[in-house]
Protein backbone atom coordinates (compact mmCIF):
# COMPACT_ATOMS: atom_id res chain seq x y z
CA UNK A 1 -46.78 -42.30 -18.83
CA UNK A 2 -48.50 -45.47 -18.59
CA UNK A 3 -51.95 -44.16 -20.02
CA UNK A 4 -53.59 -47.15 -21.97
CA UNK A 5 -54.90 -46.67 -25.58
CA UNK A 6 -58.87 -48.08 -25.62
CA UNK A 7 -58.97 -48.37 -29.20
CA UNK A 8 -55.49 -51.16 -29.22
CA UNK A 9 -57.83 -53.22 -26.61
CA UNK A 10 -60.01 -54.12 -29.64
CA UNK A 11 -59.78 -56.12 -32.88
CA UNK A 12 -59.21 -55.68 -36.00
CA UNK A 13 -56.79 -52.88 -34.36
CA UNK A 14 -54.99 -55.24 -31.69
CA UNK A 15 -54.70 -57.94 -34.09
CA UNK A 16 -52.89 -55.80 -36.81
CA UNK A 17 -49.94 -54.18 -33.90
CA UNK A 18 -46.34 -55.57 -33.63
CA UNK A 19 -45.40 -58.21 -31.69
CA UNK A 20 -43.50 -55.85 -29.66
CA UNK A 21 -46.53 -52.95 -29.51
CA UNK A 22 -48.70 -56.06 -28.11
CA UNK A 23 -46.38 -56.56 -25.39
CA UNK A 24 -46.07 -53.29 -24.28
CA UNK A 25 -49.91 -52.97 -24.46
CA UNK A 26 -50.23 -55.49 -21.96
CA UNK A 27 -47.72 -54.38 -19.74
CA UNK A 28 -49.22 -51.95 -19.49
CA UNK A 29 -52.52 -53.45 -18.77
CA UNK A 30 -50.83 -55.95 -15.57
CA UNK A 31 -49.62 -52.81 -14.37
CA UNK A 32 -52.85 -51.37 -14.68
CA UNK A 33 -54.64 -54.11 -12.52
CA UNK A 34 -51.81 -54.90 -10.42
CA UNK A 35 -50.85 -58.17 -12.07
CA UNK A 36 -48.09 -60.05 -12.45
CA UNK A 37 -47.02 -61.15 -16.26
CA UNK A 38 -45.99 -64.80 -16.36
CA UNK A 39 -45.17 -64.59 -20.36
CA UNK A 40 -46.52 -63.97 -23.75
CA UNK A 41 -47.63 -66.50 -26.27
CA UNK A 42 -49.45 -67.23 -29.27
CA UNK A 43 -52.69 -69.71 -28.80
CA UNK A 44 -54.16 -71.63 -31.70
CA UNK A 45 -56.89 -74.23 -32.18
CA UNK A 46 -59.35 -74.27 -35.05
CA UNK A 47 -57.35 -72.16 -37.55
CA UNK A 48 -58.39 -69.35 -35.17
CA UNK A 49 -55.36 -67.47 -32.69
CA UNK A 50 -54.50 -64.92 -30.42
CA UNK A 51 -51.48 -63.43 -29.01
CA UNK A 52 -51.71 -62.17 -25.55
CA UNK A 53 -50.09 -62.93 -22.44
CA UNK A 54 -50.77 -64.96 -19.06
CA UNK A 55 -51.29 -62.95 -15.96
CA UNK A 56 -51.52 -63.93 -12.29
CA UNK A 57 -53.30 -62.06 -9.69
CA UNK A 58 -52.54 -61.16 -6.13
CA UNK A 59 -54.72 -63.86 -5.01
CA UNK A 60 -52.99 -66.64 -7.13
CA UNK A 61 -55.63 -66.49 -10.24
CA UNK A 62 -54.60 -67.27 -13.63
CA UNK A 63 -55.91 -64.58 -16.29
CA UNK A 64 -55.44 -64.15 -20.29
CA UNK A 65 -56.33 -60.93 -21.90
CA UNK A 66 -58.95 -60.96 -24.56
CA UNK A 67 -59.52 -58.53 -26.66
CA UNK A 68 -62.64 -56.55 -27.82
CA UNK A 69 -64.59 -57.12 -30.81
CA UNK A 70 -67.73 -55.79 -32.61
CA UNK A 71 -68.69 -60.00 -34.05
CA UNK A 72 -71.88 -61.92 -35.44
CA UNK A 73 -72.88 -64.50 -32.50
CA UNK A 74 -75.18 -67.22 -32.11
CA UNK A 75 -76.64 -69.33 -35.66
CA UNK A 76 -79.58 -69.35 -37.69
CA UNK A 77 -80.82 -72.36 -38.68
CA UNK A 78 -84.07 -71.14 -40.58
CA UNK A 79 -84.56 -72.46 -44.01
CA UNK A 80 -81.40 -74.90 -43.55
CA UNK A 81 -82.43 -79.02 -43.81
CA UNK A 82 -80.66 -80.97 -41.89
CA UNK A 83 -78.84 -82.90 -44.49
CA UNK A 84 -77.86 -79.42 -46.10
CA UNK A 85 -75.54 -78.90 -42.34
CA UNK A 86 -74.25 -82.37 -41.22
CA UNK A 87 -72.75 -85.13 -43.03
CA UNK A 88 -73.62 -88.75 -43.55
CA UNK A 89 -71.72 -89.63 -40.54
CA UNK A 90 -72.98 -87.42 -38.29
CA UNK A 91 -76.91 -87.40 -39.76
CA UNK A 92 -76.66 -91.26 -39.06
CA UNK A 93 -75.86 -90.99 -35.52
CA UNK A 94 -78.70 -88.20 -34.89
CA UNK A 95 -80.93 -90.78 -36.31
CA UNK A 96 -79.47 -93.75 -34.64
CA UNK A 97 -80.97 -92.67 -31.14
CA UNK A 98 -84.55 -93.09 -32.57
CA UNK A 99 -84.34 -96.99 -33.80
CA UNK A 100 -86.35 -99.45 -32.31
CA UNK A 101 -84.77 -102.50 -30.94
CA UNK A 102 -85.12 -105.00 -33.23
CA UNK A 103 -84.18 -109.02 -32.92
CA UNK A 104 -81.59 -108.61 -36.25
CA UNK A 105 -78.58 -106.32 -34.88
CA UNK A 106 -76.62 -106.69 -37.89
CA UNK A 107 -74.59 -104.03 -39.34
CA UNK A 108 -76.49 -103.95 -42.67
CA UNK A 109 -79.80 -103.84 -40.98
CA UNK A 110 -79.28 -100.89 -38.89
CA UNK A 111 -77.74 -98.96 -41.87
CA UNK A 112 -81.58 -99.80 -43.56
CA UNK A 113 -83.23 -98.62 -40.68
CA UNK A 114 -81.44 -95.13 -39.82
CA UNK A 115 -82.20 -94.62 -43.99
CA UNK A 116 -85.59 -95.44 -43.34
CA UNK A 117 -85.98 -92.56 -40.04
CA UNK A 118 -83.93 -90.80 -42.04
CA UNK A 119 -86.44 -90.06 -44.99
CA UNK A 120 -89.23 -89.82 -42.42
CA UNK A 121 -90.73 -86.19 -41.90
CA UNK A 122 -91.62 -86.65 -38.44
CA UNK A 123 -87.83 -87.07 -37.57
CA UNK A 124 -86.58 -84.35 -39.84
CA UNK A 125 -88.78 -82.19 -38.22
CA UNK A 126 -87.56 -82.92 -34.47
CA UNK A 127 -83.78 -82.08 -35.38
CA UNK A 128 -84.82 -78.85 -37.17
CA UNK A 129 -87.06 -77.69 -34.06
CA UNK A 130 -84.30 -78.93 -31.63
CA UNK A 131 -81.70 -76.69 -33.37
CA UNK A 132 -83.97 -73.17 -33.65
CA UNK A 133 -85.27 -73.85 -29.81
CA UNK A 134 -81.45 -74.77 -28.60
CA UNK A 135 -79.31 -72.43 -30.36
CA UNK A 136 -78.87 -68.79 -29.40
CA UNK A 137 -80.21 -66.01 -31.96
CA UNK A 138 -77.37 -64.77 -34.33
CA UNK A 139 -76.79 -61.02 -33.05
CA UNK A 140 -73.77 -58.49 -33.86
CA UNK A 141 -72.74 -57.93 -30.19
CA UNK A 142 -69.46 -55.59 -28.96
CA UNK A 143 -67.60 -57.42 -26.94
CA UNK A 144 -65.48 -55.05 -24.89
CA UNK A 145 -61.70 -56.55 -23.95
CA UNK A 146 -61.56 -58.75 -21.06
CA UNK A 147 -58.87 -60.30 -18.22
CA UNK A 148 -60.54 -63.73 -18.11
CA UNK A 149 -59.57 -66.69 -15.85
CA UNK A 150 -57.85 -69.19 -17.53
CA UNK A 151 -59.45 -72.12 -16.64
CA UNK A 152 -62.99 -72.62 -14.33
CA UNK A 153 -63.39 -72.86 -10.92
CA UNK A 154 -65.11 -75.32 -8.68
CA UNK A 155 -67.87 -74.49 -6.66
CA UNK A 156 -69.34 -75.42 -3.05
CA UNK A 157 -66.46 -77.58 -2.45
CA UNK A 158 -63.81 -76.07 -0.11
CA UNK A 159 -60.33 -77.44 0.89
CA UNK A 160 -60.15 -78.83 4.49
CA UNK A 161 -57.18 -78.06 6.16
CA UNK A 162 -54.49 -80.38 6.77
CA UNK A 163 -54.17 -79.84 10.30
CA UNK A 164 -57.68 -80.27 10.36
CA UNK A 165 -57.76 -83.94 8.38
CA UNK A 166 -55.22 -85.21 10.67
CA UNK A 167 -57.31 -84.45 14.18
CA UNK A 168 -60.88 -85.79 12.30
CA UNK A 169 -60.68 -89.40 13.78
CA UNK A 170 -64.21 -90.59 10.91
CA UNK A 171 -61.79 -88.61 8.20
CA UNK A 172 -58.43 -90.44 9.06
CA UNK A 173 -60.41 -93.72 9.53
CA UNK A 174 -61.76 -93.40 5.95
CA UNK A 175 -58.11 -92.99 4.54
CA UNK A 176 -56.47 -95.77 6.11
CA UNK A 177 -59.27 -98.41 5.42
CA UNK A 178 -58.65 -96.23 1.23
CA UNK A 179 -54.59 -97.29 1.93
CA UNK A 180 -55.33 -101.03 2.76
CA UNK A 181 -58.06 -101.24 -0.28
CA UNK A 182 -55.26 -99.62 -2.68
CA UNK A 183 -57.89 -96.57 -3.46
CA UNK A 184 -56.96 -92.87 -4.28
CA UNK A 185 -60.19 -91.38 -3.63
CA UNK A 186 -62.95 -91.30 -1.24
CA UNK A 187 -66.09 -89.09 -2.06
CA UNK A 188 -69.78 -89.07 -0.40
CA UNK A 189 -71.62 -87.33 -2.50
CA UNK A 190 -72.34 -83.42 -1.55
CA UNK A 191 -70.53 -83.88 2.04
CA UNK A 192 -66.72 -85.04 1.56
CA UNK A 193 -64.27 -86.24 -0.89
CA UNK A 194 -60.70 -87.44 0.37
CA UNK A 195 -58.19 -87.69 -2.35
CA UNK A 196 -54.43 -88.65 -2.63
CA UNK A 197 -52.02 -86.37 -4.46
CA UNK A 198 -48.24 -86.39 -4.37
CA UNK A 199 -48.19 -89.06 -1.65
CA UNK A 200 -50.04 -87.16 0.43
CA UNK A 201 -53.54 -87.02 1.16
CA UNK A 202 -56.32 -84.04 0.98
CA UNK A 203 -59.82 -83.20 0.98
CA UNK A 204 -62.76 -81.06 0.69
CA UNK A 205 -65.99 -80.73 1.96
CA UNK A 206 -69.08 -79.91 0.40
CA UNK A 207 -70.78 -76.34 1.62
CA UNK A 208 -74.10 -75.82 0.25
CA UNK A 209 -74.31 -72.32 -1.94
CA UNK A 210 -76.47 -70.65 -3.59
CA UNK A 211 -76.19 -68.51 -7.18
CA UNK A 212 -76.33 -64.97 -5.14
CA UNK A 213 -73.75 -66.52 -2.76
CA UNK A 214 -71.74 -66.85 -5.67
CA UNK A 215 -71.80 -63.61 -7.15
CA UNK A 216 -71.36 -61.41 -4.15
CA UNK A 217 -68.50 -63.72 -2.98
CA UNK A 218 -67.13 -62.93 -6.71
CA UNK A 219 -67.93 -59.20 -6.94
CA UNK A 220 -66.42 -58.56 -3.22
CA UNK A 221 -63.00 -59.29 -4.52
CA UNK A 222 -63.20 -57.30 -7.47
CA UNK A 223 -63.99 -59.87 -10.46
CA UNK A 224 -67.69 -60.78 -12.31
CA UNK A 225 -69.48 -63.43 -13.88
CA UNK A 226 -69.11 -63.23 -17.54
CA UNK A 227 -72.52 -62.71 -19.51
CA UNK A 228 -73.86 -65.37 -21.82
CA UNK A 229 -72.66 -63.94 -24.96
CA UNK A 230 -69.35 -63.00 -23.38
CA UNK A 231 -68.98 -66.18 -22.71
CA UNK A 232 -69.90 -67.59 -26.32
CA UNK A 233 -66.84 -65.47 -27.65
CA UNK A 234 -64.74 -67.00 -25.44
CA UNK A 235 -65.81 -70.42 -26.21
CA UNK A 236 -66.21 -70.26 -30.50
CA UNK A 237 -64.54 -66.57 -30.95
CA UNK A 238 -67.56 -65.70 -33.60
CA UNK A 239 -67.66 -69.10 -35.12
CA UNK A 240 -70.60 -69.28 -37.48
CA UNK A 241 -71.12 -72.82 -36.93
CA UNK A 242 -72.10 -75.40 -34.19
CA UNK A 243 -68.82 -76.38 -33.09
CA UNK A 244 -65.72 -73.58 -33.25
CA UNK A 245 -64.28 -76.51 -35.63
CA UNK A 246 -67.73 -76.83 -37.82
CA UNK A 247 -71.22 -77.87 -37.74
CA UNK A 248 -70.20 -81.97 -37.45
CA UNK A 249 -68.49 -84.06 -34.46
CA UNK A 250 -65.35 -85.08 -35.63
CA UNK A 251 -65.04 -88.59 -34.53
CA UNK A 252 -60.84 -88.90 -34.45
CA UNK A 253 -61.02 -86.60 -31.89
CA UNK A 254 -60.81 -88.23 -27.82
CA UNK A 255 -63.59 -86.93 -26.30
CA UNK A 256 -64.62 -87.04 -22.77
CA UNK A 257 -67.10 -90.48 -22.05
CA UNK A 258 -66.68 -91.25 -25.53
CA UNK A 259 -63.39 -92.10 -26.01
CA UNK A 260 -62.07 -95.22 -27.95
CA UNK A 261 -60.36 -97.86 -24.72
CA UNK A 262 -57.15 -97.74 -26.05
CA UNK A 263 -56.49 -94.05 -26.83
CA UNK A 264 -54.19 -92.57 -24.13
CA UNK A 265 -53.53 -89.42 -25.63
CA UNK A 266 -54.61 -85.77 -23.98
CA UNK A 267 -58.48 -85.15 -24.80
CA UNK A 268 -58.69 -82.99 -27.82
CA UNK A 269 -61.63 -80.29 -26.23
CA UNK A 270 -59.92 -80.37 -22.75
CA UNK A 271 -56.62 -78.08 -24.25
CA UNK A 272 -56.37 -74.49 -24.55
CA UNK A 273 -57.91 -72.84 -27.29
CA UNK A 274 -57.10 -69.74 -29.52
CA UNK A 275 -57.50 -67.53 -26.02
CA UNK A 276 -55.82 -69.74 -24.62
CA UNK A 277 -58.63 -70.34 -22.13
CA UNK A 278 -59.47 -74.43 -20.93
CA UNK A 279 -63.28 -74.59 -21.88
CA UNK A 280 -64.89 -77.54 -20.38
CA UNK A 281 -66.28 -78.91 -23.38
CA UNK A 282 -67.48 -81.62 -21.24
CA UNK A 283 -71.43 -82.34 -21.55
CA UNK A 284 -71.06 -83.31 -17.61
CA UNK A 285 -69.72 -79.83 -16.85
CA UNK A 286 -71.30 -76.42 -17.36
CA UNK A 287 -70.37 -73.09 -16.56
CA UNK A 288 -72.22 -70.29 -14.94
CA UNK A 289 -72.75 -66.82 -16.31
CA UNK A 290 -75.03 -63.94 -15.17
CA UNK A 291 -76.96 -61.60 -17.42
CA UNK A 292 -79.45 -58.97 -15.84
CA UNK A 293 -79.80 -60.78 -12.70
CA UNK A 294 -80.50 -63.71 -14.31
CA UNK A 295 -78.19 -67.01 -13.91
CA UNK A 296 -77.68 -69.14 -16.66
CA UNK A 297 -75.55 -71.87 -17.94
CA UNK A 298 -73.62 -72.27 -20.91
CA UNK A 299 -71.27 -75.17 -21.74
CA UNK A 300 -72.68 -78.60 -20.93
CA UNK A 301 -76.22 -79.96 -20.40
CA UNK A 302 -74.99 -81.89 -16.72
CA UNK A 303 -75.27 -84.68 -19.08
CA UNK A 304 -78.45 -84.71 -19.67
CA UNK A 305 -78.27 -85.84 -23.54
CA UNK A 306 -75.35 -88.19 -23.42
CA UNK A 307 -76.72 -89.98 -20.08
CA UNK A 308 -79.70 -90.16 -21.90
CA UNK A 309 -78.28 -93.07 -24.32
CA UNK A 310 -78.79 -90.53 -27.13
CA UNK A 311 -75.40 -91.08 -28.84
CA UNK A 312 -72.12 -88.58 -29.31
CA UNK A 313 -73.67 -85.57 -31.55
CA UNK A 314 -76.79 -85.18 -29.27
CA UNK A 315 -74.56 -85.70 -26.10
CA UNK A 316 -72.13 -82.91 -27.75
CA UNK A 317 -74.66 -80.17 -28.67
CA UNK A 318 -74.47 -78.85 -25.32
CA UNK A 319 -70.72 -77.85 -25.56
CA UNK A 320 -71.28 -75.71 -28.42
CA UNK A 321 -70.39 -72.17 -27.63
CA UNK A 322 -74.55 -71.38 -28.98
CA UNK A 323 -76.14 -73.75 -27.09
CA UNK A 324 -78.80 -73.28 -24.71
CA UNK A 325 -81.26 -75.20 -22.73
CA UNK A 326 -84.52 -72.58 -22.53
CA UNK A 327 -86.59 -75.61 -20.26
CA UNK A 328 -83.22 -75.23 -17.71
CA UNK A 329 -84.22 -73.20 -14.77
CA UNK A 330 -81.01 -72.73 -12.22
CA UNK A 331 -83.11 -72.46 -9.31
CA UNK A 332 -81.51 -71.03 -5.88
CA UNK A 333 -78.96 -73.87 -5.20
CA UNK A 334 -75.75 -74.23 -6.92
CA UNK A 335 -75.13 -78.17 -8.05
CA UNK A 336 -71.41 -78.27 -6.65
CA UNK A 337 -69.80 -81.12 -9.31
CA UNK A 338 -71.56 -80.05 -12.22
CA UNK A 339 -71.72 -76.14 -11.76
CA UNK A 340 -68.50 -74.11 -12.93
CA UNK A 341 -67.38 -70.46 -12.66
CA UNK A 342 -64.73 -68.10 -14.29
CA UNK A 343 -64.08 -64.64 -13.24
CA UNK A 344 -63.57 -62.06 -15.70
CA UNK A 345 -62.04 -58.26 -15.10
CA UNK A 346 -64.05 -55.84 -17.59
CA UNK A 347 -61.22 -53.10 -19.13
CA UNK A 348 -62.43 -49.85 -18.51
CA UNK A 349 -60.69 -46.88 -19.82
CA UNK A 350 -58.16 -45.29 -17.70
């Protein structure tokens, strides 16, 4: 009897079984999809966790299982001020990106002159209208349980064979004039990028692809796009805030292009989080989901805002789990380098 109980796949239920009932539940559930358990663990990050276990597929893919969950998603920012959601630190550097260049740099003079934008209505009123026009809706969606890839996948890049590198006489030309220059990596943008790893080298080339490509390549083997608000679970787990963490950058964090020089440690966004699931969280990087036929992106703006020179908060509002760029249109070409994917397997009862 290996018949799988629907109601177990979803929280509060799940959350409140033994240890030992969980792991039976998802054996069950490999066995059910024809996946191989690699082990069970408990993931944490922002006071939030899960305990599930890490699958691999047939075809070498990484999963987690997530469970269902009736939850509040997106934020409403109506009637809320600005300086009633971030603090001093953070209201500063939103107001930092609109002062004028002035001849007197000093400390103390800035400080004046972010008080001054900061009292003026005219600002005020850009953040508020940036955060109701950016921010997904608050709505009490069901999330139904999910196998979802563990981290995202490239797209329109594809792995050249090594057979194939060796017998390319431009390709093996370009890595030995790399050797005597002491570089790792060669990459032409959208056509090839060589790369050395474990002594040896590899590369890719770049294959054009569009969104419907994508998706059929996707559905023929069995998996889907997650939908936007699937994907905002994943990402916050019902936070009721900007960040899964709160509503303000935390600036002892390493982030990604905003690092301090001499911080070596692991970048705190770039971990697994309480799915144990490796979110970009990287305002360069966004991922793809698919809602209704429609193709969207969640995660990252391609860097739009932190390119921009606007500072670390407005270059960090894209990775929140709610954000959303309405102006964004997709258009029929994927942007291999900035464009992400992760397959998800829906549970349906069996």
């Amino acid at each position: 009897m290996n018949r799988i109980s629907t109601e177990e796949l979803y929280n509060p239920i799940y959350d409140s079984l033994s240890i030992s009932e969980k792991q039976e539940l998802l054996n069950k559930i490999a066995k059910a999809y024809d996946l191989e358990v690699e082990g069970f663990k408990e993931f944490s990050a922002f006071n939030k966790s899960t305990y599930t276990a890490e699958f691999r597929s047939k075809d070498g893919i990484e999963f987690v299982f997530v469970p269902g969950e009736s939850v509040k998603l997106g934020i409403n920012f109506k009637g809320r001020k600005p300086s009633k959601i971030f603090n001093e630190e953070n209201l500063y550097d939103l107001a930092y990106s609109f002062i004028d260049e002035y001849e007197d740099d000093s400390q103390d003079f800035i400080t004046e002159k972010i008080k001054e934008k900061l009292e003026d209505d005219e600002l005020i009123s850009t953040i508020e209208d940036y955060l109701d026009n950016n921010f997904s809706k608050e709505k009490i969606i069901l999330i139904h349980p999910l196998l979802v890839q563990k981290d995202y996948s490239e797209t329109c890049w594809k792995d050249i064979l090594d057979d194939e590198l060796k017998e390319n006489k431009e390709w093996k030309a370009k890595i030995e004039d790399a050797e005597q220059k002491g570089i790792s990596e060669i990459t032409v943008y959208k056509s090839i990028c060589l790369y050395k790893e474990n002594e040896s080298w590899h590369g890719k080339v770049y294959r054009e692809t569009t969104f419907k490509e994508l998706l059929q390549d996707i559905t023929d083997k069995g998996y889907f796009l997650p939908t936007k608000r699937e994907w905002e679970y994943l990402a916050g787990k019902g936070c009721r805030s900007i960040f899964p963490w709160g509503n303000n950058m935390d600036f002892s964090m390493k982030l990604r292009h905003i690092e301090l020089p001499d911080n070596d440690e692991e970048y705190t966004l770039e971990k697994e989080n309480f799915f144990g699931l490796y979110i970009a969280d990287d305002p360069y990087c966004r991922e793809i989901v698919y809602d209704d036929g429609i193709f969207l992106y969640k995660g990252g703006d391609g860097g739009r805002n932190i390119c921009g020179g606007l500072g670390p908060v407005w270059g960090y509002f894209p990775v929140s789990p709610y954000f959303e760029n309405n102006d964004e249109k997709t258009g029929e070409y994927i942007n291999g380098g900035y464009d992400f994917f992760r397959r998800v397997i829906r549970i349906v009862k069996r």
